[in-house]
Protein backbone atom coordinates (compact mmCIF):
# COMPACT_ATOMS: atom_id res chain seq x y z
CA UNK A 1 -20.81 -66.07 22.85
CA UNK A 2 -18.42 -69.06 22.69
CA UNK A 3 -21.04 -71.26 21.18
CA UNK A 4 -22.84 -68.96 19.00
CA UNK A 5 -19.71 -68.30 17.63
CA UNK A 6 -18.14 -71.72 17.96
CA UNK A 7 -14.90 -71.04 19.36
CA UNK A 8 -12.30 -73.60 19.73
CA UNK A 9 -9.00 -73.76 20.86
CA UNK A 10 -5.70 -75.28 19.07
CA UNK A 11 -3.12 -76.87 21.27
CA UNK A 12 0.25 -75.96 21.33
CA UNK A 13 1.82 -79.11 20.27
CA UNK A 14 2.96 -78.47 16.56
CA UNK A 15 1.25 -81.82 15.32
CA UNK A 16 -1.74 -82.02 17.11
CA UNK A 17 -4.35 -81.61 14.10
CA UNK A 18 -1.43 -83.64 12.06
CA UNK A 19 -2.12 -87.38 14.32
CA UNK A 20 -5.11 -86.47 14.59
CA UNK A 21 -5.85 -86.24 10.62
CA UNK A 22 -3.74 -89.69 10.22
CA UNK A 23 -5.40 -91.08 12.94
CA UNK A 24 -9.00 -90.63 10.37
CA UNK A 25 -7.23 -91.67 7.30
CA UNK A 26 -7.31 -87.98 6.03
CA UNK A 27 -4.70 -87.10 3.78
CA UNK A 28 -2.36 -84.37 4.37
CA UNK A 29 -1.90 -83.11 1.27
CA UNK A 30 -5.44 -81.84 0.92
CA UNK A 31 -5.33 -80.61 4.87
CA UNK A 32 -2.35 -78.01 3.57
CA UNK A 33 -5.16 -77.01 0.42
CA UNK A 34 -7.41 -76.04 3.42
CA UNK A 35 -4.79 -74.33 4.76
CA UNK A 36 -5.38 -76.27 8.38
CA UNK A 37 -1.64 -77.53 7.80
CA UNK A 38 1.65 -76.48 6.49
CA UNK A 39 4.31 -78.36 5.61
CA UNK A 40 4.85 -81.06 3.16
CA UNK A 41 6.34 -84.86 2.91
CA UNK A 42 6.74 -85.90 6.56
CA UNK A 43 7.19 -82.55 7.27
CA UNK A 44 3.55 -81.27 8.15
CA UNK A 45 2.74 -79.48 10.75
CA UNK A 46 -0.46 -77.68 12.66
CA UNK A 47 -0.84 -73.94 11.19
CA UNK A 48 -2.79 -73.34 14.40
CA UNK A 49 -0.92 -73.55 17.47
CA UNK A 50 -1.54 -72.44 21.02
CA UNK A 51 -4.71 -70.34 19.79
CA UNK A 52 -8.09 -69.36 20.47
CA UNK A 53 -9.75 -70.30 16.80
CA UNK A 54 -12.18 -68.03 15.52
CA UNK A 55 -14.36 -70.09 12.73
CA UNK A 56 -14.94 -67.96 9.83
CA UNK A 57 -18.30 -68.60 8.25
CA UNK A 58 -19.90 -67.87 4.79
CA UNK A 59 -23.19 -66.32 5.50
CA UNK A 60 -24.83 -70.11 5.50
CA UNK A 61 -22.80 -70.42 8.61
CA UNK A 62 -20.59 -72.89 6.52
CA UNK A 63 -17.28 -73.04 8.41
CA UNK A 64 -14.88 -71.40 5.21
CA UNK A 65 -11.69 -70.27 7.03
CA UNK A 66 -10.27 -69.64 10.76
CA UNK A 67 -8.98 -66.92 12.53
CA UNK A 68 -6.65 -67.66 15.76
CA UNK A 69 -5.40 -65.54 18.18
CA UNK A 70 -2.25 -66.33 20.29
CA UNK A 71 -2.23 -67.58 23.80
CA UNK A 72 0.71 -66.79 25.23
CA UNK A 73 3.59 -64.51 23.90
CA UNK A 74 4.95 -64.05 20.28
CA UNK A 75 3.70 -63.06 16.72
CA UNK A 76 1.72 -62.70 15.19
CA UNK A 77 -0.88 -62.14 17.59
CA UNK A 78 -3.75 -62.51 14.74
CA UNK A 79 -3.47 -65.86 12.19
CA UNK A 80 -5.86 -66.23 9.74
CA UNK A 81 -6.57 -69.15 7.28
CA UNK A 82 -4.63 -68.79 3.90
CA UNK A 83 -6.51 -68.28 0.84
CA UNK A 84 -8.20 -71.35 -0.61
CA UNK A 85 -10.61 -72.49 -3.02
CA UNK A 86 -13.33 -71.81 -0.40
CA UNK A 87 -11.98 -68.66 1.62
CA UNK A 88 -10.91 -65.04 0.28
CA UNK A 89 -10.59 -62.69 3.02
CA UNK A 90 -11.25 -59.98 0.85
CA UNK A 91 -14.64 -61.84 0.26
CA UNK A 92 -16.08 -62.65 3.98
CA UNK A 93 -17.73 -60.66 6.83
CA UNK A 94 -16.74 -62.02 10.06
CA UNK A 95 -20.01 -62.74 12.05
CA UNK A 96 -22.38 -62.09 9.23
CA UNK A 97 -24.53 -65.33 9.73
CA UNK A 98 -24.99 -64.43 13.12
CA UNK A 99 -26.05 -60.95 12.41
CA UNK A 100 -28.23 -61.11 9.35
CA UNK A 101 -31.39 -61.09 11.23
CA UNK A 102 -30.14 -58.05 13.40
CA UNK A 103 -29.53 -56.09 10.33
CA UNK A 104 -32.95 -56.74 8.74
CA UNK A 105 -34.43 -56.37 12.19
CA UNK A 106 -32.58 -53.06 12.70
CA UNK A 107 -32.28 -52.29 9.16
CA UNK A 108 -28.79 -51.29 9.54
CA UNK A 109 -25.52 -52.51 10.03
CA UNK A 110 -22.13 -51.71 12.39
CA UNK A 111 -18.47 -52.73 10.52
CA UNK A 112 -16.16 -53.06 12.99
CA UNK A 113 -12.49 -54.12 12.50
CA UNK A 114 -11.40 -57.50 14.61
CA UNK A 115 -13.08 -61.17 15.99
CA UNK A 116 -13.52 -59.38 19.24
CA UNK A 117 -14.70 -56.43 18.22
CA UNK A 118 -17.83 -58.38 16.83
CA UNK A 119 -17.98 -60.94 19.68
CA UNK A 120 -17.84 -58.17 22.44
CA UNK A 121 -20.70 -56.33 20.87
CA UNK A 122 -22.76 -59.55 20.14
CA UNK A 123 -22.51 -60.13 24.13
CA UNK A 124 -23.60 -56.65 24.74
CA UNK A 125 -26.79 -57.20 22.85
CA UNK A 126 -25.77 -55.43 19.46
CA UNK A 127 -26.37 -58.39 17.00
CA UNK A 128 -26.39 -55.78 13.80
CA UNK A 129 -22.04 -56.14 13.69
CA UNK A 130 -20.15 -58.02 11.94
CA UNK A 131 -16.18 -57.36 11.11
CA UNK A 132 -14.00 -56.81 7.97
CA UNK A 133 -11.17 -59.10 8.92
CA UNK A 134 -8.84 -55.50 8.81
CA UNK A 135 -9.58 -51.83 7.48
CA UNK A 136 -9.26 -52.09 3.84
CA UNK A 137 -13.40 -52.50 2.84
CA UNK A 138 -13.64 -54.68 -0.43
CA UNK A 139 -15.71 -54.30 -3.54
CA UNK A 140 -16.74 -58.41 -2.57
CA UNK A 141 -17.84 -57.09 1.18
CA UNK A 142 -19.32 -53.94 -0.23
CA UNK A 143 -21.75 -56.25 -2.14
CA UNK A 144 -22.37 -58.67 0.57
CA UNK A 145 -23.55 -55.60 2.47
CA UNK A 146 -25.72 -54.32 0.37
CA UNK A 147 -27.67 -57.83 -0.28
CA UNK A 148 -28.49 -56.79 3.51
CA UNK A 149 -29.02 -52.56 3.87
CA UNK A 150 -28.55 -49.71 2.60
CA UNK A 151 -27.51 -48.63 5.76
CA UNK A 152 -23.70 -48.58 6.87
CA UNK A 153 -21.88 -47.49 10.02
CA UNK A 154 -18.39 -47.98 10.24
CA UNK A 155 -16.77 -48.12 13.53
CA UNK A 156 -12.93 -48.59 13.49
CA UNK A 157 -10.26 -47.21 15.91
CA UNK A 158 -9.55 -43.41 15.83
CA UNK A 159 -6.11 -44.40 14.22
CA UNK A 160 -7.40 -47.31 11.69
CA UNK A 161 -10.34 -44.54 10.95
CA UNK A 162 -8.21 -42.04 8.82
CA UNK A 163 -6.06 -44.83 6.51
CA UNK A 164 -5.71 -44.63 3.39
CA UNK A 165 -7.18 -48.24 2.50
CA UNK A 166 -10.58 -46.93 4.84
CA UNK A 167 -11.39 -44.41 2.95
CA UNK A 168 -11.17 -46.25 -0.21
CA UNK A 169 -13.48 -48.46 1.28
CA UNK A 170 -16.01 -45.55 2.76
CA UNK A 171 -15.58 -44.80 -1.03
CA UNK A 172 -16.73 -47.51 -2.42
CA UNK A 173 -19.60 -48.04 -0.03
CA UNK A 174 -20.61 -44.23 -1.44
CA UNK A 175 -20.41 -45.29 -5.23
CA UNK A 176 -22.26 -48.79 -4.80
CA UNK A 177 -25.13 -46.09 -3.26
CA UNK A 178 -24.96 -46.71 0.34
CA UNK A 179 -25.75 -44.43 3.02
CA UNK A 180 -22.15 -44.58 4.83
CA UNK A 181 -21.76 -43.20 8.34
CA UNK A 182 -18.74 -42.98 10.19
CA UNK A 183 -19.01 -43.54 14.11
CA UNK A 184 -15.70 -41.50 15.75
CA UNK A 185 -14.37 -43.54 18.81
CA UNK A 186 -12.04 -41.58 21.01
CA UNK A 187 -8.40 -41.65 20.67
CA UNK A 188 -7.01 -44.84 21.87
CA UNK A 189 -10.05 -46.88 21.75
CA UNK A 190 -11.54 -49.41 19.45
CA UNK A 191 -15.43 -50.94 19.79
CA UNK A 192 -14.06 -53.74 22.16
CA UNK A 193 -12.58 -51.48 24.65
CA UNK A 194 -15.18 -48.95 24.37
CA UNK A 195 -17.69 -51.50 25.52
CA UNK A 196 -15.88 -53.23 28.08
CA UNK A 197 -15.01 -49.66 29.87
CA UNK A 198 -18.13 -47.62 29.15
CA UNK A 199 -21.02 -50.20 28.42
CA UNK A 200 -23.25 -50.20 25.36
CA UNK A 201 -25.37 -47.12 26.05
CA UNK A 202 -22.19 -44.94 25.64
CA UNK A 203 -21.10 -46.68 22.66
CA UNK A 204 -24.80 -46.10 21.06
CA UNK A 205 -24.28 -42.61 21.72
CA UNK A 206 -21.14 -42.28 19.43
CA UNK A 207 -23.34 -44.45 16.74
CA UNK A 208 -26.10 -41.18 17.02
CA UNK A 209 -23.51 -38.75 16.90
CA UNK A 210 -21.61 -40.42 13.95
CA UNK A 211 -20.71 -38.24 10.79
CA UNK A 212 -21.84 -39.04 7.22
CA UNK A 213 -18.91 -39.14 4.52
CA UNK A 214 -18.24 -35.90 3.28
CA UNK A 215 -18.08 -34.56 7.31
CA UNK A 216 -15.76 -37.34 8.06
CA UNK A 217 -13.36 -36.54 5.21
CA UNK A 218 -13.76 -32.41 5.64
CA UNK A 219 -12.57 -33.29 9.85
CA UNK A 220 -9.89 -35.49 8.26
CA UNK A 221 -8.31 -32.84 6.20
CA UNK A 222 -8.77 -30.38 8.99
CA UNK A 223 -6.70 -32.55 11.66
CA UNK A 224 -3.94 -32.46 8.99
CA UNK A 225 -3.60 -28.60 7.83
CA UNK A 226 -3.18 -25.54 10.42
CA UNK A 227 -6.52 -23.77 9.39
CA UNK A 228 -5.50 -21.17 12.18
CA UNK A 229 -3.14 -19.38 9.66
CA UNK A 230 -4.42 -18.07 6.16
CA UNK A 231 -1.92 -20.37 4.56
CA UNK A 232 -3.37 -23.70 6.15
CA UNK A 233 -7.30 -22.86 5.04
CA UNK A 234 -5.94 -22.25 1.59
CA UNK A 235 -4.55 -25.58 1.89
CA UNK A 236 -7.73 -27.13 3.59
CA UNK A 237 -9.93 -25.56 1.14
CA UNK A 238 -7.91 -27.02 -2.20
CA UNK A 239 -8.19 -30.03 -0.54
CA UNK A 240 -11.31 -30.39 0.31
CA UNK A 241 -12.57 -28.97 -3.34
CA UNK A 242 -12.21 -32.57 -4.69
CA UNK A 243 -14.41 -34.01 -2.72
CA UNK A 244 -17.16 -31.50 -3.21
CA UNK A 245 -16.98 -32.32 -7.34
CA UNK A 246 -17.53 -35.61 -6.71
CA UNK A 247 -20.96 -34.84 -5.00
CA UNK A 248 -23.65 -34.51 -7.78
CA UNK A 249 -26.71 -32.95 -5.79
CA UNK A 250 -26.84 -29.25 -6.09
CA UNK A 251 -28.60 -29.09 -2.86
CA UNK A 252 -26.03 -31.20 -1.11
CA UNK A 253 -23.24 -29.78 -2.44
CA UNK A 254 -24.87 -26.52 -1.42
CA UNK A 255 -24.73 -27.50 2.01
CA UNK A 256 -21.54 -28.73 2.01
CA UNK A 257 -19.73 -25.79 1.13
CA UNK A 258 -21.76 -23.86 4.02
CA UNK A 259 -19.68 -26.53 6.13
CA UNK A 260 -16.74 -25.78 5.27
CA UNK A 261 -16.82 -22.41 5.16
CA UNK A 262 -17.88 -22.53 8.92
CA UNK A 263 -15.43 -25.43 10.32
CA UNK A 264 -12.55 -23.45 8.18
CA UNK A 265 -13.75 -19.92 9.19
CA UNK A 266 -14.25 -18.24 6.42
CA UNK A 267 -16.97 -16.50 4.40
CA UNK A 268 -19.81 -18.03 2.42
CA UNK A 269 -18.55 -15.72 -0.32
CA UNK A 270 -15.55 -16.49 -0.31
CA UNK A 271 -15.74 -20.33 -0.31
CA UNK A 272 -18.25 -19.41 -2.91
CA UNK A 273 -15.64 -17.36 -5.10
CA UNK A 274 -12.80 -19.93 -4.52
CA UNK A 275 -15.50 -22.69 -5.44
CA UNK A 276 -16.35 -21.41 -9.00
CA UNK A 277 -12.88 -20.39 -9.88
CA UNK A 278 -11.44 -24.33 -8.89
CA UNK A 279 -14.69 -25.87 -11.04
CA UNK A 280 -13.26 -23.32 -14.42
CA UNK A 281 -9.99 -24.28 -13.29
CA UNK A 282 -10.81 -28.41 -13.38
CA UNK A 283 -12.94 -28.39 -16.54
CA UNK A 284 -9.92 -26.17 -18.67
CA UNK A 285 -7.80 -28.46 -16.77
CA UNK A 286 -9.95 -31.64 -18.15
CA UNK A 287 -10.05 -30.37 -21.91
CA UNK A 288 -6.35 -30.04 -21.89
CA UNK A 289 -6.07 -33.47 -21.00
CA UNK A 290 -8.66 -34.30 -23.35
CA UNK A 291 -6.95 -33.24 -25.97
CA UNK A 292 -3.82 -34.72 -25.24
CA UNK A 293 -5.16 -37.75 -24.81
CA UNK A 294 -6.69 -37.21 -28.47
CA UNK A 295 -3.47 -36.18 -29.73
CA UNK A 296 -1.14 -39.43 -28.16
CA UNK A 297 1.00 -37.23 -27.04
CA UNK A 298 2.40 -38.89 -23.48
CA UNK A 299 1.47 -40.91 -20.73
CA UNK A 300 0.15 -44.63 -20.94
CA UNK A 301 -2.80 -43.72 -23.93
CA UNK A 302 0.24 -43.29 -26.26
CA UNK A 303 0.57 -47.03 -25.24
CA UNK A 304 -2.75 -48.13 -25.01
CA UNK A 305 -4.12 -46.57 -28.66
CA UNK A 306 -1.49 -48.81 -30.25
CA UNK A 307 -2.94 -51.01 -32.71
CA UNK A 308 -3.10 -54.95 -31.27
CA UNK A 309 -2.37 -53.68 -27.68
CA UNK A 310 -3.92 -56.21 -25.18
CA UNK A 311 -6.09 -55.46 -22.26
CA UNK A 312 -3.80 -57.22 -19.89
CA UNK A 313 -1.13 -54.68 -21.22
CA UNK A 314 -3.57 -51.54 -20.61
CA UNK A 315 -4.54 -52.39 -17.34
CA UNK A 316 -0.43 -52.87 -16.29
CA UNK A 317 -0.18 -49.13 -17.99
CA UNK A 318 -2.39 -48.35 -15.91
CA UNK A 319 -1.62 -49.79 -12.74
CA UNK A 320 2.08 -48.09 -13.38
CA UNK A 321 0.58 -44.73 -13.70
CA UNK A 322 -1.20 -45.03 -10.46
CA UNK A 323 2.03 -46.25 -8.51
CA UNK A 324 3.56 -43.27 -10.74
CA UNK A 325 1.18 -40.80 -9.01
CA UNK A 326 1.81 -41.88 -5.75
CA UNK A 327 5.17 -41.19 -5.88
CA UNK A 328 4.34 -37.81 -6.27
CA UNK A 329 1.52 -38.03 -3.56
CA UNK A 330 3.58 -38.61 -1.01
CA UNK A 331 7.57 -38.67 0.07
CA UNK A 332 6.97 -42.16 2.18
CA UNK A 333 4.91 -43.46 -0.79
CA UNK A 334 7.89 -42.53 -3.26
CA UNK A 335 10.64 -44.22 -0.83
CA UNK A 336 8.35 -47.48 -0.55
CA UNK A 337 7.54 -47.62 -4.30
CA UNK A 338 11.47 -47.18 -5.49
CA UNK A 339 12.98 -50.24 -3.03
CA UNK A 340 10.12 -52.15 -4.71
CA UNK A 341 10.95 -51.42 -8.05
CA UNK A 342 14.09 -52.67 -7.46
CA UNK A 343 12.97 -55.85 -8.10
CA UNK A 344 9.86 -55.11 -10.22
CA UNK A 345 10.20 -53.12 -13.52
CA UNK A 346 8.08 -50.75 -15.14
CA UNK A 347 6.97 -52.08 -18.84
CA UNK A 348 6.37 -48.31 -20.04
CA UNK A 349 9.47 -46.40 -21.19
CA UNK A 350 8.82 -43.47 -20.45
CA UNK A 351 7.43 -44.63 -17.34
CA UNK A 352 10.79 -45.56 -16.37
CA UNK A 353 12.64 -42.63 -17.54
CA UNK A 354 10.63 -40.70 -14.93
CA UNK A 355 11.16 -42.58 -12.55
CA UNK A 356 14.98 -42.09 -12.47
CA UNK A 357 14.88 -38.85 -13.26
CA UNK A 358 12.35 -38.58 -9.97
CA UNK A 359 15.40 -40.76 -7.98
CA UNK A 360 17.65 -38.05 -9.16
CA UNK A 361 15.88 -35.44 -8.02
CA UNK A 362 15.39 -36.96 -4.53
CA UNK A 363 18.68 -35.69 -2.63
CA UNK A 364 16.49 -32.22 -2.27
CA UNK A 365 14.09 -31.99 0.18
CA UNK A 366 11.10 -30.14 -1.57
CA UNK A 367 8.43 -32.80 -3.06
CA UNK A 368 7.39 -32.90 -5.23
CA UNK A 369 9.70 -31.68 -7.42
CA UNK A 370 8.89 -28.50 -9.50
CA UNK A 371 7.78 -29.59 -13.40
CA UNK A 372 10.93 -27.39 -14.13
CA UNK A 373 13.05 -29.82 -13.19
CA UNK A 374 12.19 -32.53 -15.84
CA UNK A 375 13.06 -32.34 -19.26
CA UNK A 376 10.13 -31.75 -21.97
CA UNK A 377 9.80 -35.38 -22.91
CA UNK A 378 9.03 -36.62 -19.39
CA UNK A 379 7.68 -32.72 -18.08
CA UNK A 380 4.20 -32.95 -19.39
CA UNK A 381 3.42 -36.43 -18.03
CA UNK A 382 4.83 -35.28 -14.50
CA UNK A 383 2.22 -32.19 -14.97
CA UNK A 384 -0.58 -34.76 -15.75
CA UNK A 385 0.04 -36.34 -12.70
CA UNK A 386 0.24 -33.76 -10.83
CA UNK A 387 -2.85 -32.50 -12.08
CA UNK A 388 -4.52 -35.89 -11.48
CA UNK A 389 -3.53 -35.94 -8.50
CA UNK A 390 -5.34 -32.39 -7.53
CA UNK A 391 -8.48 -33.87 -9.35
CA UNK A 392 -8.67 -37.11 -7.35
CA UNK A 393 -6.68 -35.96 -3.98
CA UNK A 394 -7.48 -39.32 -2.44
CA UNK A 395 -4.40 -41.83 -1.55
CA UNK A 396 -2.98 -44.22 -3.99
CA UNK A 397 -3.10 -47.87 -2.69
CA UNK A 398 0.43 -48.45 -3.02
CA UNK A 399 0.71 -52.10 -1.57
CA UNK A 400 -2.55 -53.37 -3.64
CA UNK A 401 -1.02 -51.92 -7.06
CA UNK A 402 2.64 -53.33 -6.03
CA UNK A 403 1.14 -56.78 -5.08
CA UNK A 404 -1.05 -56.41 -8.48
CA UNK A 405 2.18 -55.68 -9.92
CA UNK A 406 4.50 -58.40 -8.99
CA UNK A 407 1.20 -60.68 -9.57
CA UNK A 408 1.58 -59.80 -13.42
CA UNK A 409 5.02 -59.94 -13.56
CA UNK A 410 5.52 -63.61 -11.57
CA UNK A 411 2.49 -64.45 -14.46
CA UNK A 412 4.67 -63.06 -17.52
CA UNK A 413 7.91 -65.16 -16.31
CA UNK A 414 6.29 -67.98 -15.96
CA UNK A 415 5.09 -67.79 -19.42
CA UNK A 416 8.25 -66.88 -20.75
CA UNK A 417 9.81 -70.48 -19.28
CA UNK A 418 6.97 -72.35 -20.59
CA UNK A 419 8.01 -70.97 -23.91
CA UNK A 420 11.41 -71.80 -23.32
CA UNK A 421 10.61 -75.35 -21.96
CA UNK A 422 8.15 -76.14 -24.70
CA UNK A 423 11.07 -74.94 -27.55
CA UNK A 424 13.54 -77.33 -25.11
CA UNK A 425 11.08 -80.21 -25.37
CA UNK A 426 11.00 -79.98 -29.39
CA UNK A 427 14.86 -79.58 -30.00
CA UNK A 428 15.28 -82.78 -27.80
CA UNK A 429 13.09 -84.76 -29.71
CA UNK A 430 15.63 -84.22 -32.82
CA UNK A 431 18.93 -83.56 -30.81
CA UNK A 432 19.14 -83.10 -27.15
CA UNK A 433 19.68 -80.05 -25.36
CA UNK A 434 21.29 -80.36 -22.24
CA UNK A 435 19.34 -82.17 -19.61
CA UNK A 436 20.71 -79.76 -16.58
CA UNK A 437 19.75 -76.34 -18.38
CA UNK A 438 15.60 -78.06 -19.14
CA UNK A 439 15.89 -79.73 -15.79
CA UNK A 440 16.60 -75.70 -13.96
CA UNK A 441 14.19 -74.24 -16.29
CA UNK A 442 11.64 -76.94 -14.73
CA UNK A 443 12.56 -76.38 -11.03
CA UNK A 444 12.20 -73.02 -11.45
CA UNK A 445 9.06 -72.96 -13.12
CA UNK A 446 7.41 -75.29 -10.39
CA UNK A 447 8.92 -72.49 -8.03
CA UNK A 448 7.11 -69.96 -9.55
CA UNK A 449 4.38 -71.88 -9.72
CA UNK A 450 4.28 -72.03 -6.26
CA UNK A 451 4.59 -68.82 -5.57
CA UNK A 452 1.84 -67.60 -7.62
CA UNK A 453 -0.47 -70.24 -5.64
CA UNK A 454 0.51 -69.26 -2.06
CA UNK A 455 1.21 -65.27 -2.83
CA UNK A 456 -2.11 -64.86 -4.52
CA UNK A 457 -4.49 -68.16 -4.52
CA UNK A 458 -7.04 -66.41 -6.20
CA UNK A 459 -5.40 -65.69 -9.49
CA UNK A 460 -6.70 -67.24 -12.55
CA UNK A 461 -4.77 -65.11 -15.25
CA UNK A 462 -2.88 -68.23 -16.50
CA UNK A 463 -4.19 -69.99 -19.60
């Protein structure tokens, strides 16, 4: 395993790679762009210390990135390469050069989470695995897998299993038309455990018993409600109504709500009665937005129908009323969301006004709040996101829209500077400004600069 998946080891001295790298007349400064060092000046040092180094490959088997995992104590336990030119994590599949002729052999492939994961089941003769480098599936590694098969089994911890970023991922696996199967490990295990305690026949047994979507997400819901009272299967039901819409087959859908009538123990009928009643209730409830949206009366469309709005500008409205309907998703997702917007600010007025008034209302303990609570001009855009919300139950990804978030508005200041320095530039031409104030505009603009590059090394929104 060590050699077909080249793993190294870097020392613990802190400049190691650094001497050695001088030694060959390689320069430092493009070293730290490969994100092998960190540092800068004389100051450089190995990123990579006391670690075993998992190469990262494209699927070539060009070397793109590293993982390393620590030796000895501290943290983090896990490294990996930065972003660079040549390596987005969002855009790799750990071990996929090494599997690519088990998945066309077996016409399938295992996603597991973690380095180990892969490299345990690669020594136990499963060569179909590779790993997401974490939980949180990308439209980039949904593609790569379907260059491969149509033919997906995810195999994650219990815990990791029922996250919020997963199922986004299961999600888009679904909509890019894969067959997506979810293999259910017991509690406490992950595939590298599993396999070390139990061996690789019992793990291939929880790969035949796995679930496909819909099952996985109808046991989900069920884990989280109390279907033994009448209260809790109302709740499981609403929930799991959704999900069924989004299924287009009449035959599968069919089939589907024979499930859950079973696993929640109830009638056909009735899950039959409940069903019609919630599809009437979601396509009045679509019309009224509909004509809302028609009529400009709230939310972000009043924004975006303006004449000489950008698209840059409708996809921040946008991205605002998704962190908007978190809030309302959940009371964790509300607390996270405010102590960011401390620092980052809503563009949308109205946006903001809610907001507050949603701060306000937070020394009570019921969330979310009734609509009553709001006054009419922010009222019917809380009751569009709450009804939102019931249409497309499914988590918000709160970190990816505040990273998207502060992306934009890191962007927008820098911009705003470059104005500034450009009008500083022209009025010293003719008769200078002071040198201190254009000499802090600079230093902070190379700042920000740098932040944008290290924070998020993929962005290109900058002209």
């Amino acid at each position: 395993a060590a050699e077909k998946f080249r793993l190294g080891y870097a020392p613990p001295q802190w400049a190691a790679l650094v001497s050695l790298f001088r030694k060959k007349g390689i320069a430092l400064g493009e070293a730290e762009k490969a994100g092998l060092v960190c540092g800068g000046g004389e100051g450089f040092y190995d990123r990579f210390r006391d670690r075993l180094l998992f190469p990262i490959t494209n699927a070539r088997g060009q070397i793109v990135g590293f993982g390393g995992r620590l030796l000895g104590d501290g943290q983090p336990k896990y490294l990996n390469s930065p972003e660079t030119a040549v390596f987005q994590k969002g855009d790799s599949l750990y071990g996929l050069f090494q599997a690519r002729e088990g998945i066309r052999r077996r016409e399938r492939v295992i996603v597991m989470e973690g380095y180990m994961d892969v490299i345990q089941a690669h020594q136990q003769g499963l060569d179909e695995v590779v790993a997401s480098l974490g939980t949180a599936l990308t439209t980039e590694q949904v593609k790569l897998l379907k260059r491969y098969t149509d033919q997906v089994y995810i195999a994650y911890d219990a815990d990791a299993a029922g996250e919020a970023a997963t199922i986004r991922g299961l999600d888009l696996l679904a909509a890019a038309g894969v067959n997506v199967r979810v293999v259910r490990l017991p509690s406490g295990e992950d595939p590298d455990s599993l396999l070390k305690k139990e061996g690789v026949e019992a793990f291939q047994r929880f790969v035949d018993e796995s679930v496909d979507l819909f099952t996985f997400k109808l046991a989900y819901i069920l884990e989280q409600e109390e279907i033994a009272t009448p209260d809790g299967k109302a709740r499981a039901v609403q929930r799991v109504f959704p999900i069924l819409s989004q299924v287009k087959n009449q035959i599968m859908r069919e089939a589907y709500l024979k499930q859950t009538a079973t696993a929640v123990g109830v009638s056909e009928a009735t899950i039959y009665d409940e069903w019609r009643i919630y599809s009437y209730n979601s396509r009045k409830n679509k019309q009224r937005l509909d004509i809302k949206n028609n009529q400009r009366h709230t939310n972000d469309i009043t924004y975006q129908q303006q004449p000489g709005i950008l698209p840059a500008e409708k996809n921040l409205l946008q991205l605002e009323r998704q962190l908007l309907r978190g809030c309302l998703q959940e009371k964790d997702f509300f607390t996270r969301i405010k102590q960011a917007l401390k620092e980052i600010k809503f563009s949308a007025p109205l946006y903001t006004e809610l907001l507050h008034q949603l701060v306000e209302w937070d020394v009570s303990g019921e969330w979310p709040p009734p609509a009553t609570a709001f006054p009419p001009e922010t009222r019917a855009l809380y009751i569009e996101l709450l009804t939102e919300n019931t249409m497309n139950p499914l988590p918000v990804d709160v970190e990816g829209c505040l990273k998207r978030l502060e992306q934009h508005q890191i962007a927008e200041e820098i911009r705003r500077l470059q104005r500034e320095v450009a009008v500083s530039l022209d009025l010293q031409a003719s008769a200078p400004t002071p040198a201190l104030d254009l000499q802090n505009k600079l230093a902070l603009l190379n700042k920000l600069h740098k932040k944008l590059r290290e924070d998020f090394p993929t962005f290109s929104g900058l002209r």
